[in-house]
C-alpha atoms as a PDB file:
ATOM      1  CA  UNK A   1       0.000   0.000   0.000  1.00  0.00           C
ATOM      2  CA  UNK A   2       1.073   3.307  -0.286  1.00  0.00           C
ATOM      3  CA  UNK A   3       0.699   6.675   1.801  1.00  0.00           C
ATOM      4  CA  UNK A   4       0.297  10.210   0.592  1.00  0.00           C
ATOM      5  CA  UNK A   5       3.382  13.179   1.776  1.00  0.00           C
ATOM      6  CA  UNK A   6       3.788  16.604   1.348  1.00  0.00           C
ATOM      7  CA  UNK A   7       7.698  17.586   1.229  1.00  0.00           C
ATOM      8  CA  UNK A   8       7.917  21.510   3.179  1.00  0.00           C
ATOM      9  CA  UNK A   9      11.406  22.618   4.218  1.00  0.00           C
ATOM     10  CA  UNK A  10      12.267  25.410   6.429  1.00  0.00           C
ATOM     11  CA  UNK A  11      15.450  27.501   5.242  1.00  0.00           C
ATOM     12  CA  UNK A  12      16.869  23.881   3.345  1.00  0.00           C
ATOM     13  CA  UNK A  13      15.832  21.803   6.843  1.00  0.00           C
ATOM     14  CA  UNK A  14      13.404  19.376   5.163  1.00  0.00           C
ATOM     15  CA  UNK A  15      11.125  16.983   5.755  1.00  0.00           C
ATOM     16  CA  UNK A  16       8.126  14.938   4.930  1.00  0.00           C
ATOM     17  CA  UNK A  17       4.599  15.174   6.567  1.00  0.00           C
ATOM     18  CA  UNK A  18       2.412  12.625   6.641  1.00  0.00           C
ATOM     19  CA  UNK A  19      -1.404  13.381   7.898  1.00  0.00           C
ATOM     20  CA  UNK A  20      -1.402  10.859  10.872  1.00  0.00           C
ATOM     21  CA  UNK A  21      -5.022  10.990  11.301  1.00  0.00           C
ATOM     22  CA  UNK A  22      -5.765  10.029   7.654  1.00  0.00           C
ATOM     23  CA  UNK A  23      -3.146   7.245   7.145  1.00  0.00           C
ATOM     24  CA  UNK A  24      -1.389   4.635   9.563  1.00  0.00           C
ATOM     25  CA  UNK A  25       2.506   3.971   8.873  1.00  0.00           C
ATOM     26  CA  UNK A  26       2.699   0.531  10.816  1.00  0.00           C
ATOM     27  CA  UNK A  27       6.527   0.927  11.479  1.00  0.00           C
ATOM     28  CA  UNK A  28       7.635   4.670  11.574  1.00  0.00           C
ATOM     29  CA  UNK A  29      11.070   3.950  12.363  1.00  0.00           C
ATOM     30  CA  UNK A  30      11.407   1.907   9.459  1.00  0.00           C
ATOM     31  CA  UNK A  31       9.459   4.240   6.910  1.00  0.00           C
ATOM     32  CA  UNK A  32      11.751   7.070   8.076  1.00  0.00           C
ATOM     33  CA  UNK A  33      15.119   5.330   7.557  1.00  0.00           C
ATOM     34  CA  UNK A  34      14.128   4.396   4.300  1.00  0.00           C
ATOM     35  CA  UNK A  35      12.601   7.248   2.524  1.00  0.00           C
ATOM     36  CA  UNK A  36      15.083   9.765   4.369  1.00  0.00           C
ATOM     37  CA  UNK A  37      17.933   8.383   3.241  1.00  0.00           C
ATOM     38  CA  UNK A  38      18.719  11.027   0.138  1.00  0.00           C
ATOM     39  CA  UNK A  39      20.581   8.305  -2.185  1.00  0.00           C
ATOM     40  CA  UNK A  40      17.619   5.200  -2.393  1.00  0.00           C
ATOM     41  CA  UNK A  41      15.183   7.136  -0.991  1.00  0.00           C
ATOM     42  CA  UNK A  42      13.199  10.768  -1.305  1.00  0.00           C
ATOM     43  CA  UNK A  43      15.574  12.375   1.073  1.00  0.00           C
ATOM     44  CA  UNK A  44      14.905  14.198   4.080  1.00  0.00           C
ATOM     45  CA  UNK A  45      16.095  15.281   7.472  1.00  0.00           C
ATOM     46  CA  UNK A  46      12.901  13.625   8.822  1.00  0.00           C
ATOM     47  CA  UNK A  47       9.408  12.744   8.545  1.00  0.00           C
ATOM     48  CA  UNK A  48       6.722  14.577  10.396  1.00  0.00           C
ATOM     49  CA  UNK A  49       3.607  12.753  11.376  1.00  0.00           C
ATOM     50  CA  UNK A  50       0.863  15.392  12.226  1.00  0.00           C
ATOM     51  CA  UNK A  51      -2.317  14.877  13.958  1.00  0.00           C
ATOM     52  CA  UNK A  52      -4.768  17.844  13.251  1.00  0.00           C
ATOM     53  CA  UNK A  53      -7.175  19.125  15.654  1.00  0.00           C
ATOM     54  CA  UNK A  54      -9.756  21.526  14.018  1.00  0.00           C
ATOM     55  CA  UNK A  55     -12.265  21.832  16.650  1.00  0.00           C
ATOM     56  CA  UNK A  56     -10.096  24.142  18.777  1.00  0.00           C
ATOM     57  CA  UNK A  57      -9.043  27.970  18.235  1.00  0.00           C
ATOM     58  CA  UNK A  58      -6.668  28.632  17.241  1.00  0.00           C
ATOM     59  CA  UNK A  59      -6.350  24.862  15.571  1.00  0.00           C
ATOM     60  CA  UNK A  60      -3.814  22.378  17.127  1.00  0.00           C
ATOM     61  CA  UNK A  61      -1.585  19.984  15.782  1.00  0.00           C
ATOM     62  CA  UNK A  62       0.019  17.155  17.538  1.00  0.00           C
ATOM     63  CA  UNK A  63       3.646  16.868  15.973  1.00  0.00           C
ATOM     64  CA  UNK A  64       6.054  13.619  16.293  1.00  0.00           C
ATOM     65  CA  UNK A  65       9.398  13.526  14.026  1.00  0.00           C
ATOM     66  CA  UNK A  66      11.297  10.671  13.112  1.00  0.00           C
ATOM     67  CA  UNK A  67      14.330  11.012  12.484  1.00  0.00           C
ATOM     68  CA  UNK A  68      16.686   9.036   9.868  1.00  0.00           C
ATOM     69  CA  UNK A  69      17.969   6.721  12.434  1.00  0.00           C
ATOM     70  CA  UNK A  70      14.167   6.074  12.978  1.00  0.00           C
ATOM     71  CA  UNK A  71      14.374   7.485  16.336  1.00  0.00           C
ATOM     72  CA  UNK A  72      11.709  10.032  17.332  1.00  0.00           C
ATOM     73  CA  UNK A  73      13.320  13.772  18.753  1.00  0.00           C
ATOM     74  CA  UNK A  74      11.094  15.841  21.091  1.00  0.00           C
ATOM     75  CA  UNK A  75      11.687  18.692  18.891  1.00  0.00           C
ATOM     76  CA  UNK A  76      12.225  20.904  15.955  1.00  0.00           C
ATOM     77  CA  UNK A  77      12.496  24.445  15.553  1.00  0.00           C
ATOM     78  CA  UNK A  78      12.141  23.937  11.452  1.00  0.00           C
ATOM     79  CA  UNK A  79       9.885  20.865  11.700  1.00  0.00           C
ATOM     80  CA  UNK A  80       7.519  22.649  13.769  1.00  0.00           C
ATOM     81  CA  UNK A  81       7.066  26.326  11.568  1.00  0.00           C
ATOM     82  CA  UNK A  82       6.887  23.560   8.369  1.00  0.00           C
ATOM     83  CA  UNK A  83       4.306  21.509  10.737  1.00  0.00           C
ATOM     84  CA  UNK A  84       2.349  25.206  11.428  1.00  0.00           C
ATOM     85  CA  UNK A  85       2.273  26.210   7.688  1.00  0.00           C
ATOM     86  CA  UNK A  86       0.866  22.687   7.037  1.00  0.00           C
ATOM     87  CA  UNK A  87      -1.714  22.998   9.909  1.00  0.00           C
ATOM     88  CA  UNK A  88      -2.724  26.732   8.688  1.00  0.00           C
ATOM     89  CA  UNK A  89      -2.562  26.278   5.168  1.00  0.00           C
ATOM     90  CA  UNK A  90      -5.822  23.394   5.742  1.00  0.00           C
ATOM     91  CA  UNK A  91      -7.523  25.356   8.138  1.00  0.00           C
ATOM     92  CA  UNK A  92      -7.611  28.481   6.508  1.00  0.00           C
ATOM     93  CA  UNK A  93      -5.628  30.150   9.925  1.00  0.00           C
ATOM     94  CA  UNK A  94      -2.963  32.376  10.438  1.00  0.00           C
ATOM     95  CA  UNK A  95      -2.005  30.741  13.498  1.00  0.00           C
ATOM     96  CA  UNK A  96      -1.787  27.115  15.310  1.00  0.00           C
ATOM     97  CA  UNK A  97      -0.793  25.624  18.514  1.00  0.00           C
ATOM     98  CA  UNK A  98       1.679  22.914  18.312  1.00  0.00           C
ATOM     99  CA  UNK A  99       1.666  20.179  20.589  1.00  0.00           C
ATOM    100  CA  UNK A 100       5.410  18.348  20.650  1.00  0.00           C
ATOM    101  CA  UNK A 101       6.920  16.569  23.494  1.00  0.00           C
ATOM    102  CA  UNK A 102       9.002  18.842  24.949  1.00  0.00           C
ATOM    103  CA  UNK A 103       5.772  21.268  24.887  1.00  0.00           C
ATOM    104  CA  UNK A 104       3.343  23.066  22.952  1.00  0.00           C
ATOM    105  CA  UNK A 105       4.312  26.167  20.874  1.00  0.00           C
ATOM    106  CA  UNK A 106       2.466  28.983  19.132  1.00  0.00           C
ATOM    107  CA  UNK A 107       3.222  29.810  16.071  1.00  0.00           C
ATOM    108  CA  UNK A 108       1.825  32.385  13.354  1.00  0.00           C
ATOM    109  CA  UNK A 109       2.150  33.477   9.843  1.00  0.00           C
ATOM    110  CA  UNK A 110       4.777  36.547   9.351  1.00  0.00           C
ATOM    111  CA  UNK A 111       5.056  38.546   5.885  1.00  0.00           C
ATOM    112  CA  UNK A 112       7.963  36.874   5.618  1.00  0.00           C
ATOM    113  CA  UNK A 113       7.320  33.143   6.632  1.00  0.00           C
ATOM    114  CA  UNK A 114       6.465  31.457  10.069  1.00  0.00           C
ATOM    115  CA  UNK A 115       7.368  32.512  13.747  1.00  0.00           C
ATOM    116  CA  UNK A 116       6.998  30.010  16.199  1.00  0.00           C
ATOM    117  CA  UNK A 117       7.385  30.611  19.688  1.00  0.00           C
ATOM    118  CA  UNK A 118       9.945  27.804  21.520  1.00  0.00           C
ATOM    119  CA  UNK A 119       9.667  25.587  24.530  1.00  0.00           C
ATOM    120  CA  UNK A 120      11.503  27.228  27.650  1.00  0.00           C
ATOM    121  CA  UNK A 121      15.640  26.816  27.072  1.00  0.00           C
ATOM    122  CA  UNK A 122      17.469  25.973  29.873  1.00  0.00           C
ATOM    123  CA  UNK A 123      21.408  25.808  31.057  1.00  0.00           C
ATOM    124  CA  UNK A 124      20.874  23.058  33.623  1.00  0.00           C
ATOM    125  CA  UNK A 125      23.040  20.055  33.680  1.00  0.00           C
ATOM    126  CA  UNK A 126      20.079  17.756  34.645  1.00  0.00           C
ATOM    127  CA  UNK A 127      17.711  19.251  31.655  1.00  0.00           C
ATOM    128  CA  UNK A 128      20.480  19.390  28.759  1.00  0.00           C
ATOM    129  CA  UNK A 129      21.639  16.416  30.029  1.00  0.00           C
ATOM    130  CA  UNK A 130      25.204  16.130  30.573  1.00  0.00           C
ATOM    131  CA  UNK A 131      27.064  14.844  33.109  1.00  0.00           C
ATOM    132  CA  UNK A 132      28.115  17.919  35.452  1.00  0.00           C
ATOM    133  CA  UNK A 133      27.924  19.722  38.489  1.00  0.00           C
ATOM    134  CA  UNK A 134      27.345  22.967  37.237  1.00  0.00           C
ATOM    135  CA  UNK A 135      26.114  24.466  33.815  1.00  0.00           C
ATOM    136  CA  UNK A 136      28.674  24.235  31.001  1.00  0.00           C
ATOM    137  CA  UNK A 137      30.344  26.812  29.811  1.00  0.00           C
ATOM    138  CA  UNK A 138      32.934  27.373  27.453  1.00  0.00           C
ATOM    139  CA  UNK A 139      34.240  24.067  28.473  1.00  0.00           C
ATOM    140  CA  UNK A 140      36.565  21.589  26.202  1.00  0.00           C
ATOM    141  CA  UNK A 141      34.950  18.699  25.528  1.00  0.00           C
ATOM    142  CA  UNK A 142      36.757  16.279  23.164  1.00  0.00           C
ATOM    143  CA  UNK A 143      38.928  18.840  21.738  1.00  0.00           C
ATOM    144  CA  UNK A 144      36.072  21.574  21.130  1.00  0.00           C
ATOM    145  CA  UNK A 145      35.344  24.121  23.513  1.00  0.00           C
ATOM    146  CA  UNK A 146      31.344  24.445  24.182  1.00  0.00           C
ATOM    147  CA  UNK A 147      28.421  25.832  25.532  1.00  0.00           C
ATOM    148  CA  UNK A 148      25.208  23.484  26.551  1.00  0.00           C
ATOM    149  CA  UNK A 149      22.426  24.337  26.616  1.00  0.00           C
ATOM    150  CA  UNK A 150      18.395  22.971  26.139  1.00  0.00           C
ATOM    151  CA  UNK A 151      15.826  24.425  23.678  1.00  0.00           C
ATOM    152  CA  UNK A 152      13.952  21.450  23.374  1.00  0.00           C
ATOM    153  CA  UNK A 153      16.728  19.204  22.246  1.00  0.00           C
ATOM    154  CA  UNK A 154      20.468  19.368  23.631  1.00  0.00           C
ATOM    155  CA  UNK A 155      22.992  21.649  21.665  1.00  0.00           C
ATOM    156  CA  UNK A 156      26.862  21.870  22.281  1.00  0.00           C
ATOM    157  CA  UNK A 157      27.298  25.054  20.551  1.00  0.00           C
ATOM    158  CA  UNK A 158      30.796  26.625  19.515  1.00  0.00           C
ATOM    159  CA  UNK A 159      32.160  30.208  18.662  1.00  0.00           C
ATOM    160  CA  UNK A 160      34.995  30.164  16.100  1.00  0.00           C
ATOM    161  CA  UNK A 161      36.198  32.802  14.070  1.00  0.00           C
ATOM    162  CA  UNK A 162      34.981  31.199  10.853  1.00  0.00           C
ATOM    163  CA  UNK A 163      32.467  28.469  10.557  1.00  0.00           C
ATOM    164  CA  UNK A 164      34.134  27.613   7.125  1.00  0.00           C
ATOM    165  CA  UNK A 165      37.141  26.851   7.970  1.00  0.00           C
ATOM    166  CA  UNK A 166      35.829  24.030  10.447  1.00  0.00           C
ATOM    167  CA  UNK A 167      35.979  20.319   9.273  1.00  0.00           C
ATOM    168  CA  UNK A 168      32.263  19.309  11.445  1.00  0.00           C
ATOM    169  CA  UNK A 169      32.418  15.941  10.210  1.00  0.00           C
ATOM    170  CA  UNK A 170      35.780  15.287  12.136  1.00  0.00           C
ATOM    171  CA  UNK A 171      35.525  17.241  15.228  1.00  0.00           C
ATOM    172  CA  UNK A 172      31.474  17.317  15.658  1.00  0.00           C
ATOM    173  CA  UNK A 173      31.102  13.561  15.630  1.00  0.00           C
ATOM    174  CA  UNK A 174      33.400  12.518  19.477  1.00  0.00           C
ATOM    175  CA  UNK A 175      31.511  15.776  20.899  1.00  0.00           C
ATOM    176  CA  UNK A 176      27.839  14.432  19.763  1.00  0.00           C
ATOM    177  CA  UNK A 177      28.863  10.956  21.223  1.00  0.00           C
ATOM    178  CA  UNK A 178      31.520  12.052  24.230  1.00  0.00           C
ATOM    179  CA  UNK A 179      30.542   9.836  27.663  1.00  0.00           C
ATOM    180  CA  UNK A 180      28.983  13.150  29.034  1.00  0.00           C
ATOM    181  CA  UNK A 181      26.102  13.219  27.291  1.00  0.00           C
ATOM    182  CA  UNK A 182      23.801  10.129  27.885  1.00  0.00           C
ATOM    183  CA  UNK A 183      21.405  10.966  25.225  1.00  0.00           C
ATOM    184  CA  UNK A 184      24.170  12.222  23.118  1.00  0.00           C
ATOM    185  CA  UNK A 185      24.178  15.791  21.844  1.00  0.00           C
ATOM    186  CA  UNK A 186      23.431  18.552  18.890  1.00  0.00           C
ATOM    187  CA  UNK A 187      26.871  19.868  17.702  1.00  0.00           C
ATOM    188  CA  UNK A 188      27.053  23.944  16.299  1.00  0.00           C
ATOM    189  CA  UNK A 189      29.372  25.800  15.533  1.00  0.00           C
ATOM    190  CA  UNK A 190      28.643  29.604  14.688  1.00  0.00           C
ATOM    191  CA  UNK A 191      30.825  32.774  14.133  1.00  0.00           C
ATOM    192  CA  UNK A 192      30.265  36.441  14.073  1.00  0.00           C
ATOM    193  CA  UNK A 193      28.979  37.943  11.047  1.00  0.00           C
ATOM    194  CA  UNK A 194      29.741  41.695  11.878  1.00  0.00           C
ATOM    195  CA  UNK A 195      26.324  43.210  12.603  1.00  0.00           C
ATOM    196  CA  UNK A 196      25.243  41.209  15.580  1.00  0.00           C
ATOM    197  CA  UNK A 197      24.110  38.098  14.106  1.00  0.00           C
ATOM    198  CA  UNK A 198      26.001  34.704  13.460  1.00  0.00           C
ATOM    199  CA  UNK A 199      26.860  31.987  10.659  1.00  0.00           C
ATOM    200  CA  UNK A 200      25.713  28.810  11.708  1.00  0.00           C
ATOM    201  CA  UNK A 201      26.844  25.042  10.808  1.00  0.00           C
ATOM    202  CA  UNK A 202      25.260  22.228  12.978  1.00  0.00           C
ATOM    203  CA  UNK A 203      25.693  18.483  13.256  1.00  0.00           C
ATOM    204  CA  UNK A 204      22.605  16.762  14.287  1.00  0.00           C
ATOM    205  CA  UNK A 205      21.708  13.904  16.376  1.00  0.00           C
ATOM    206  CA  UNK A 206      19.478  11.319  14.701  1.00  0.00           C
ATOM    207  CA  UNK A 207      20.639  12.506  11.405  1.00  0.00           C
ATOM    208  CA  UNK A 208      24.140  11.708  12.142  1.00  0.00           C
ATOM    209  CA  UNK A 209      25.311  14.816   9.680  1.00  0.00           C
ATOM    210  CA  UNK A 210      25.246  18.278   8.610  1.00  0.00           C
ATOM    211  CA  UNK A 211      21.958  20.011   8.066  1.00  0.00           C
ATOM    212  CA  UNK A 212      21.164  22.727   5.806  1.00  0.00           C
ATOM    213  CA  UNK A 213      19.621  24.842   8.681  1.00  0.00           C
ATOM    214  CA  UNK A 214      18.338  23.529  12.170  1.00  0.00           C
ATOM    215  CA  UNK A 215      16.286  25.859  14.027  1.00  0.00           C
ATOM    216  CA  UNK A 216      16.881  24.906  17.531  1.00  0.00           C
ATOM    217  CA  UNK A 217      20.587  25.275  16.825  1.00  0.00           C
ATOM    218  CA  UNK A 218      19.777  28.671  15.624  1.00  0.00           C
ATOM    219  CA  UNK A 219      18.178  29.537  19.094  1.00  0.00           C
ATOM    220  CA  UNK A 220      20.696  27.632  20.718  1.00  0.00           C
ATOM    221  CA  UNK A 221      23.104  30.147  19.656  1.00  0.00           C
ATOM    222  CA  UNK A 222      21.060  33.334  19.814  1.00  0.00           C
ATOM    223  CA  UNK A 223      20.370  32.770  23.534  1.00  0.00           C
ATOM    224  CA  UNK A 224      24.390  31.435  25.066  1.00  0.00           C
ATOM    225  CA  UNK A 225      25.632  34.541  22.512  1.00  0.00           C
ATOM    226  CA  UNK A 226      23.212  36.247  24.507  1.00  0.00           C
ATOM    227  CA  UNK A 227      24.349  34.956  27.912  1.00  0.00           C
ATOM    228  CA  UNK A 228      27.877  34.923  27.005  1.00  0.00           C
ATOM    229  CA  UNK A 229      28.070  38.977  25.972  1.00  0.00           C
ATOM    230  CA  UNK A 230      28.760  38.335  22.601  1.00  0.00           C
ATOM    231  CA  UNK A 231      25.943  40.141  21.275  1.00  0.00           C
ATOM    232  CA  UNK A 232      22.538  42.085  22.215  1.00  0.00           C
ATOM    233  CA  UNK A 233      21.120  42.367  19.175  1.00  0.00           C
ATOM    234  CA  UNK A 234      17.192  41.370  19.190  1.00  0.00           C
ATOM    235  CA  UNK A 235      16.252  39.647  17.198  1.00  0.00           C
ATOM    236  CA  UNK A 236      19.595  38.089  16.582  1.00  0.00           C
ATOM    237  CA  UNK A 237      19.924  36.972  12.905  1.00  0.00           C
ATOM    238  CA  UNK A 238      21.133  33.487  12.168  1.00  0.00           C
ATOM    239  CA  UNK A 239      21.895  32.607   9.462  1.00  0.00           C
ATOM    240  CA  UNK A 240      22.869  28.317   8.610  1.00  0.00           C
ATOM    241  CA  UNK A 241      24.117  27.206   4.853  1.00  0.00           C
ATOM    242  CA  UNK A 242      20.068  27.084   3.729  1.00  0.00           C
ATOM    243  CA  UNK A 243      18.726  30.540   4.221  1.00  0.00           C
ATOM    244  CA  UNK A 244      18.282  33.153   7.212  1.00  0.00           C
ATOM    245  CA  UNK A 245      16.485  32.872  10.102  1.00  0.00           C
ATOM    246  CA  UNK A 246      15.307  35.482  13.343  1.00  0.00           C
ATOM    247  CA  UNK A 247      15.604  34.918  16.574  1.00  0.00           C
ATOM    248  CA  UNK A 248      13.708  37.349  18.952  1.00  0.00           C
ATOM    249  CA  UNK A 249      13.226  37.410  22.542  1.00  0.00           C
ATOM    250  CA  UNK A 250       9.010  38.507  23.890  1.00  0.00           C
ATOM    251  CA  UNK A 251       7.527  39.745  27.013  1.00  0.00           C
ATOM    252  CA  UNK A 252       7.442  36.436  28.062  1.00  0.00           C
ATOM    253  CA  UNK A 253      11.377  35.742  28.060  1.00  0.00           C
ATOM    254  CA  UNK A 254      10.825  32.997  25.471  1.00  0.00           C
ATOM    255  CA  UNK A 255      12.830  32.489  21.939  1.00  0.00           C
ATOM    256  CA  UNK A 256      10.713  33.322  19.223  1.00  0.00           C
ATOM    257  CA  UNK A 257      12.522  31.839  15.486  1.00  0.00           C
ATOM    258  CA  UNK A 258      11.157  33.045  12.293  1.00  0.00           C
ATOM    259  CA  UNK A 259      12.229  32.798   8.830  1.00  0.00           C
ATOM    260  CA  UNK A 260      10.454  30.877   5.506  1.00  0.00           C
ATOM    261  CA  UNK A 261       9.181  27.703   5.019  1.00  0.00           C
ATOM    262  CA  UNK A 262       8.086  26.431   1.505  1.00  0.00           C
ATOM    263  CA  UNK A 263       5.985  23.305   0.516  1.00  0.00           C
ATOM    264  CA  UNK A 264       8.148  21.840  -2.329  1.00  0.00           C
ATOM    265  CA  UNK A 265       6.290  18.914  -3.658  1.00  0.00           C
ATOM    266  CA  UNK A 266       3.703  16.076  -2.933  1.00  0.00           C
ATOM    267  CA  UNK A 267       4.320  11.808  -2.994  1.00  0.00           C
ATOM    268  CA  UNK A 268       3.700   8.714  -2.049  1.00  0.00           C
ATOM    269  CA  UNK A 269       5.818   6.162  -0.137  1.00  0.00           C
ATOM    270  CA  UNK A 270       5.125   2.656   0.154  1.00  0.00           C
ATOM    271  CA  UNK A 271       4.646   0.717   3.213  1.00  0.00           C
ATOM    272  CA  UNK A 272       3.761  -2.505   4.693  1.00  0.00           C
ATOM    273  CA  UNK A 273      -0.124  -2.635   5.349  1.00  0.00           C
ATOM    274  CA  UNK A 274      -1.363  -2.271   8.878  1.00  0.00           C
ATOM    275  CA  UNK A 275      -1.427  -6.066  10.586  1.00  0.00           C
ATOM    276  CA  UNK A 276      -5.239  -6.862  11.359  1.00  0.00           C
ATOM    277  CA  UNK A 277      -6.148  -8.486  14.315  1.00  0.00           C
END
């Protein structure tokens, strides 16, 4: 049998939705390490399974990505303003609520794309996690000296002088498996780009490579440049291989990320029909 998917990707950060409530993928895990995989497959950094809840205002939508290690990841700064332009697009809305499991997140339609507003961030060692005493800061660990830090997945995020001239598939890799982490980590490296804002790069966990943008990276290093003095700009532009994104700061103290998302094309994928009982 097969299973209809609309391909959106946020600033080059793309993925697959599939309209959980219309069709059941027996084996996610499976489906997403297949179709993901950009050489035998359609290619993607994951595959979104949405749930749609109409009846509520402003409309929710229950989010779960799988990753292409067919692992599922609490969260996605990208995934979720792709999942909101999805959501808003059927129900005629300019904004949605977003329920993920590290929280539920507003986002609305901008003139120049989708904000959505993130889950709390935090620096604490138990949160992140990693395996300290104290929050980490500016720390070596395996050769590369970090930040951690929590916006709804863990990020070990870097300040070089020039993200270009770092190799991230030889230094990100011992720093997104080191001992310290038990659920392993994000990697990102960013560097200054003379107004205020940043160049990004990030290595992500689950994907097990270098993304064209990742979102919660982007906050990631908004909020330690932040914390770290390296900047007061607000919002703090970002701006990863794929396209530019905005990170602001409201009344609330939470990270607001904003940028484009585009729906690219529509599929289907095969999979193996639902087992009756």
């Amino acid at each position: 049998m097969t299973v209809p998917f609309q391909k959106y990707h946020g600033t080059g950060n793309d993925f697959l939705i599939i309209h959980a409530d219309e069709h059941t993928v027996p084996d996610r895990g499976e489906l997403a390490r297949r179709e993901c995989d950009r050489t035998d497959g359609v290619g993607a950094d994951g595959i979104l399974f949405l749930a749609l809840e109409e009846a509520f205002r402003p409309p929710r939508v229950v989010m779960t990505l799988v990753q292409p290690d067919g692992e599922t990841a609490p969260m996605c700064g990208n995934g979720a303003r792709c999942a909101a332009e999805w959501a808003m697009q059927r129900t005629d809305t300019d904004s949605v609520m977003i329920d993920t499991q590290a929280g539920t997140l507003r986002a609305d339609r901008t003139a120049d794309g989708v904000a959505v507003e993130m889950t709390e961030l935090s620096f604490d060692p138990d949160e992140i996690p990693v395996d300290a005493d104290e929050g980490v800061f500016e720390e070596e660990i395996e050769g590369l000296e970090v930040t951690m830090v929590n916006t709804g997945v863990p990020h070990a995020v870097s300040f070089v002088d020039d993200v270009d001239d770092v190799d991230l598939e030889a230094v990100a890799p011992p720093v997104r498996h080191a001992d310290v982490f038990p659920r392993g980590t994000n990697v990102t490296v960013a560097s200054p780009d003379g107004d205020g804002g940043f160049y990004q790069r990030t290595y992500e966990r689950g994907v097990e490579g270098e993304t064209d943008s990742c979102g919660t990276g982007a906050v990631a290093i908004a909020v330690v440049a932040r914390r770290l003095g390296f900047t007061d700009a607000d919002p703090v532009d970002v701006r990863p291989p794929g396209g530019d994104l905005q990170v602001s700061f409201n009344d609330r103290g939470r990270a607001m990320l904003a940028g484009p998302v585009e729906h690219e094309f529509d599929g289907e994928v095969s999979v193996e029909p639902p087992v009756e009982p």
